[in-house]
Structure formats: structure tokens, C-alpha cells
N, C-alpha and C. Protein backbone atom coordinates (compact mmCIF):
# COMPACT_ATOMS: atom_id res chain seq x y z
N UNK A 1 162.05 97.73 90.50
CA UNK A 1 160.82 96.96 90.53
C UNK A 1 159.76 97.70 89.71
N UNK A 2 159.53 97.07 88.40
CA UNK A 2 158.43 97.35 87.88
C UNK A 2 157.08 97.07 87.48
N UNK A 3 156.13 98.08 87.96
CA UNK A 3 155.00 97.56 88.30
C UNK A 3 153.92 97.44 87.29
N UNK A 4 153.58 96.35 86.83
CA UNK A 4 153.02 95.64 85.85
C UNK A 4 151.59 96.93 85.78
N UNK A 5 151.41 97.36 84.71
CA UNK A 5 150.07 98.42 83.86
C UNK A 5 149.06 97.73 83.22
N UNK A 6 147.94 97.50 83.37
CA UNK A 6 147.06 97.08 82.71
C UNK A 6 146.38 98.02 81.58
N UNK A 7 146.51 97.73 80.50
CA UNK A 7 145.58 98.66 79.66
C UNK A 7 144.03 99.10 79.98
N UNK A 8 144.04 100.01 79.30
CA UNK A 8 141.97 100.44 79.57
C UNK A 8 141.29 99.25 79.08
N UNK A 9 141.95 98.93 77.85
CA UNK A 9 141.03 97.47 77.32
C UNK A 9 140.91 96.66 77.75
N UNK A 10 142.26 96.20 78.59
CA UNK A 10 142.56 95.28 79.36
C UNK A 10 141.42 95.67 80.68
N UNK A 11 141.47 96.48 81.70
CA UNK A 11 140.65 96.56 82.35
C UNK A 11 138.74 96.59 82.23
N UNK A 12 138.85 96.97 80.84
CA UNK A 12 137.21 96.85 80.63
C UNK A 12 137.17 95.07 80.58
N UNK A 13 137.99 94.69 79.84
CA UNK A 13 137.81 92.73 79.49
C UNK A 13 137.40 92.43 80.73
N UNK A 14 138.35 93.16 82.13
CA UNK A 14 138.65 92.50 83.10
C UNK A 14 137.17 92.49 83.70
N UNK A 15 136.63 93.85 84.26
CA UNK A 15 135.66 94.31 84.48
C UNK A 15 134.25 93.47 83.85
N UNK A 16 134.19 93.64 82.76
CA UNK A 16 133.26 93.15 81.72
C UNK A 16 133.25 91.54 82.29
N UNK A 17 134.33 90.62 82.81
CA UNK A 17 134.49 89.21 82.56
C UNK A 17 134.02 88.86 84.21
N UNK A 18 134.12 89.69 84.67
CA UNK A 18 134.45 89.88 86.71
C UNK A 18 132.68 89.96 86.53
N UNK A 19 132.15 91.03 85.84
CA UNK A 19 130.61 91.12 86.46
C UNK A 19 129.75 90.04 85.59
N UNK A 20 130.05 89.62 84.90
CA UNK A 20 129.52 88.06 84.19
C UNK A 20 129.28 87.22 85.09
N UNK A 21 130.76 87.09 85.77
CA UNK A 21 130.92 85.81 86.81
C UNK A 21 129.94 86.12 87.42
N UNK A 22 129.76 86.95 88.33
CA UNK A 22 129.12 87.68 89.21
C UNK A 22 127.51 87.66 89.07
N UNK A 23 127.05 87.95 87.84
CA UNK A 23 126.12 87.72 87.76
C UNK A 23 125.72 86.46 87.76
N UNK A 24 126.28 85.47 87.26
CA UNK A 24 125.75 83.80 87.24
C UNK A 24 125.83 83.51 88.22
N UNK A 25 126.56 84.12 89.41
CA UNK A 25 126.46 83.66 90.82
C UNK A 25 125.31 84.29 91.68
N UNK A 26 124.62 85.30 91.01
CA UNK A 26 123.28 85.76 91.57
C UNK A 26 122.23 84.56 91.56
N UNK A 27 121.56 84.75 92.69
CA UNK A 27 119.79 83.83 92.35
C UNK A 27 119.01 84.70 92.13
N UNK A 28 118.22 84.76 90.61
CA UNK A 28 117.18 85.88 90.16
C UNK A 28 116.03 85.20 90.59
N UNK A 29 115.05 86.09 91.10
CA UNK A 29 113.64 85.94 90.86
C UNK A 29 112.83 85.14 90.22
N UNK A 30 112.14 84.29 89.87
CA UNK A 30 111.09 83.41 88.94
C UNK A 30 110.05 84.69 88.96
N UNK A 31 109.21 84.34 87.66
CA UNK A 31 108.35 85.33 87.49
C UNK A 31 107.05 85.97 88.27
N UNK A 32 106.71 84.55 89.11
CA UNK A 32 105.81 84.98 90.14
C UNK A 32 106.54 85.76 91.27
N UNK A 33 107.53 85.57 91.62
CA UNK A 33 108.29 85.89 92.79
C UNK A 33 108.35 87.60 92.47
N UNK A 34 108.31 87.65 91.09
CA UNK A 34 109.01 88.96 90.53
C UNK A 34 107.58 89.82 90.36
N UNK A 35 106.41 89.08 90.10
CA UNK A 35 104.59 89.83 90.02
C UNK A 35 104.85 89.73 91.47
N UNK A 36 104.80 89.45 92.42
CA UNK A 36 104.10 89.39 94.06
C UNK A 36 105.31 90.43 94.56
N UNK A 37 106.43 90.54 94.28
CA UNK A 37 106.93 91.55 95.10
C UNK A 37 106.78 92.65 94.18
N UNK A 38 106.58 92.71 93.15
CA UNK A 38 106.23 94.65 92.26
C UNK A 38 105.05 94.15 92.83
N UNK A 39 103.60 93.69 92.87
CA UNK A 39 102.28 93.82 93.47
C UNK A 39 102.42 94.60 95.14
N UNK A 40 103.52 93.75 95.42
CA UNK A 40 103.53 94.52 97.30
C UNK A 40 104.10 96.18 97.41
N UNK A 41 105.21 95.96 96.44
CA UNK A 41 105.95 97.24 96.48
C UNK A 41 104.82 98.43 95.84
N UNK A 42 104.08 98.36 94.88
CA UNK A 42 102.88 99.22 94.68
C UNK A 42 101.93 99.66 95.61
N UNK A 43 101.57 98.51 96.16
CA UNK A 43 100.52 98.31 97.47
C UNK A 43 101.23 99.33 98.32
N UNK A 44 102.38 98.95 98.96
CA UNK A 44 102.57 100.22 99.99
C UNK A 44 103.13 101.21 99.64
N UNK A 45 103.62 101.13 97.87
CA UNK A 45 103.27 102.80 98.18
C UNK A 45 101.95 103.57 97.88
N UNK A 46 101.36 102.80 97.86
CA UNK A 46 100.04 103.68 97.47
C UNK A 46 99.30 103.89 98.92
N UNK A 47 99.86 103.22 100.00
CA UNK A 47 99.34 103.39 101.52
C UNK A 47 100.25 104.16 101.96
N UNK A 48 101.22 104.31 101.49
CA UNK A 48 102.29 105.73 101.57
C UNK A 48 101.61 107.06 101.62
N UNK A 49 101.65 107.02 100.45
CA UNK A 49 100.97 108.37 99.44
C UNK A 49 99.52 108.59 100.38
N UNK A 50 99.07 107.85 100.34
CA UNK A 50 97.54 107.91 101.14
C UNK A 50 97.80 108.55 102.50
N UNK A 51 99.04 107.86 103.21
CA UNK A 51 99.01 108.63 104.48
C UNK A 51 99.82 110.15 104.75
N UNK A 52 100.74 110.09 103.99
CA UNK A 52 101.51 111.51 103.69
C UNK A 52 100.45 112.21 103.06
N UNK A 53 99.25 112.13 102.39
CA UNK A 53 97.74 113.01 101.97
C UNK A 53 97.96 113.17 102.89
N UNK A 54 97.42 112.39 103.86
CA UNK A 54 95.99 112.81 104.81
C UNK A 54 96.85 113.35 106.07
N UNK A 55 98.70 113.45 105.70
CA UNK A 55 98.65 114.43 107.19
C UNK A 55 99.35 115.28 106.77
N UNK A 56 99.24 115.93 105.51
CA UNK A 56 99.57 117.00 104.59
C UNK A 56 98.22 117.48 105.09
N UNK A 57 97.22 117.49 104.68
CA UNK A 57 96.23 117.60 104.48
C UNK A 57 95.59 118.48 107.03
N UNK A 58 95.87 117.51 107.47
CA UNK A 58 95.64 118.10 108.99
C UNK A 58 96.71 118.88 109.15
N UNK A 59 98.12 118.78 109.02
CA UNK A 59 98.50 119.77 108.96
C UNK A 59 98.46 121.24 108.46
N UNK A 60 98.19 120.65 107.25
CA UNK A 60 97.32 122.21 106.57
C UNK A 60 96.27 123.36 107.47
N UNK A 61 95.19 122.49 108.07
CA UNK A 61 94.03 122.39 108.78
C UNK A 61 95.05 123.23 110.19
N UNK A 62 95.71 122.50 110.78
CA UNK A 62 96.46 122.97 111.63
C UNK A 62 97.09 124.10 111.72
N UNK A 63 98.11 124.47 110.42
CA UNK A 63 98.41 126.08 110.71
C UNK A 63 97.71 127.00 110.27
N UNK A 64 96.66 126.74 109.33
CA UNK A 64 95.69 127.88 109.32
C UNK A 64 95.04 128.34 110.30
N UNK A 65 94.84 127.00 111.30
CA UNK A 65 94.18 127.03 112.57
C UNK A 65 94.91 128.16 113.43
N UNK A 66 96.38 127.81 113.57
CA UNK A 66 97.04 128.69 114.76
C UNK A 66 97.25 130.25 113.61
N UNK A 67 97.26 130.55 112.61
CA UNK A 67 97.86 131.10 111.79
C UNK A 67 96.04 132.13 111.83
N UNK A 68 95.24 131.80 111.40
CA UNK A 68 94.31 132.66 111.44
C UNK A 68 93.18 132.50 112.46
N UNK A 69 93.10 131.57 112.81
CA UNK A 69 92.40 131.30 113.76
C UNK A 69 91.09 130.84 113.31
N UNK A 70 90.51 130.16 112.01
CA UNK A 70 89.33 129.76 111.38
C UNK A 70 89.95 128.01 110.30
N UNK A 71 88.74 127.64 111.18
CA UNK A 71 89.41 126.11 110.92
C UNK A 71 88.41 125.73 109.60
């Protein structure tokens, strides 16, 4: 019993022809859909960043506190 080999070429065609399909079977974004979710995804990270500051920032405050004892 011999077991049928696909070439590399053969497997890139295959590959290459498989994620085509694949993609036309995706539903993409419309362009507003695609501004309002990068607008949101910015938005929180910038309320991210803002809150990882500000408890970078008391923590700091904090071990200097136990660490020297002058706040």
C-alpha cells in the first residue's frame, strides 16, 4: 500500500487555494464598523495607560513610604 505524496508545490496550491476559500467565507467589517471599533479600541487603551499611571504612580508613593518612611 502506497501512500500517495503531495509535492511542496502541490501543497502551497493546496494551502494558497484552502485560505482563499476561507477568506470569501469571512464577513469583513464595512468601514464605519472598522472607524468605531479602532475609535473604541484606542479609547480604552488610553483609560488603560491612565490607570496603570496612576497606580504605578501610589505604589511608588507606597514603598518609599514603608521603605523610608517620608511620603
Amino acid at each position: 500500500m502506497e501512500k500517495h505524496r503531495e509535492s511542496l508545490i502541490g501543497k502551497i496550491r493546496r494551502f494558497t487555494v484552502d485560505t482563499v476559500a476561507e477568506m470569501k467565507r469571512c464577513t469583513w467589517p464595512n468601514h464605519r464598523e472598522l472607524l468605531e471599533s479602532t475609535i473604541l479600541v484606542v479609547v480604552v487603551m488610553l483609560l488603560l495607560a491612565c490607570f496603570v499611571a496612576g497606580v504605578d504612580k501610589v505604589a511608588i508613593h507606597a514603598i518609599r513610604f514603608v521603605t523610608t518612611g517620608n511620603f
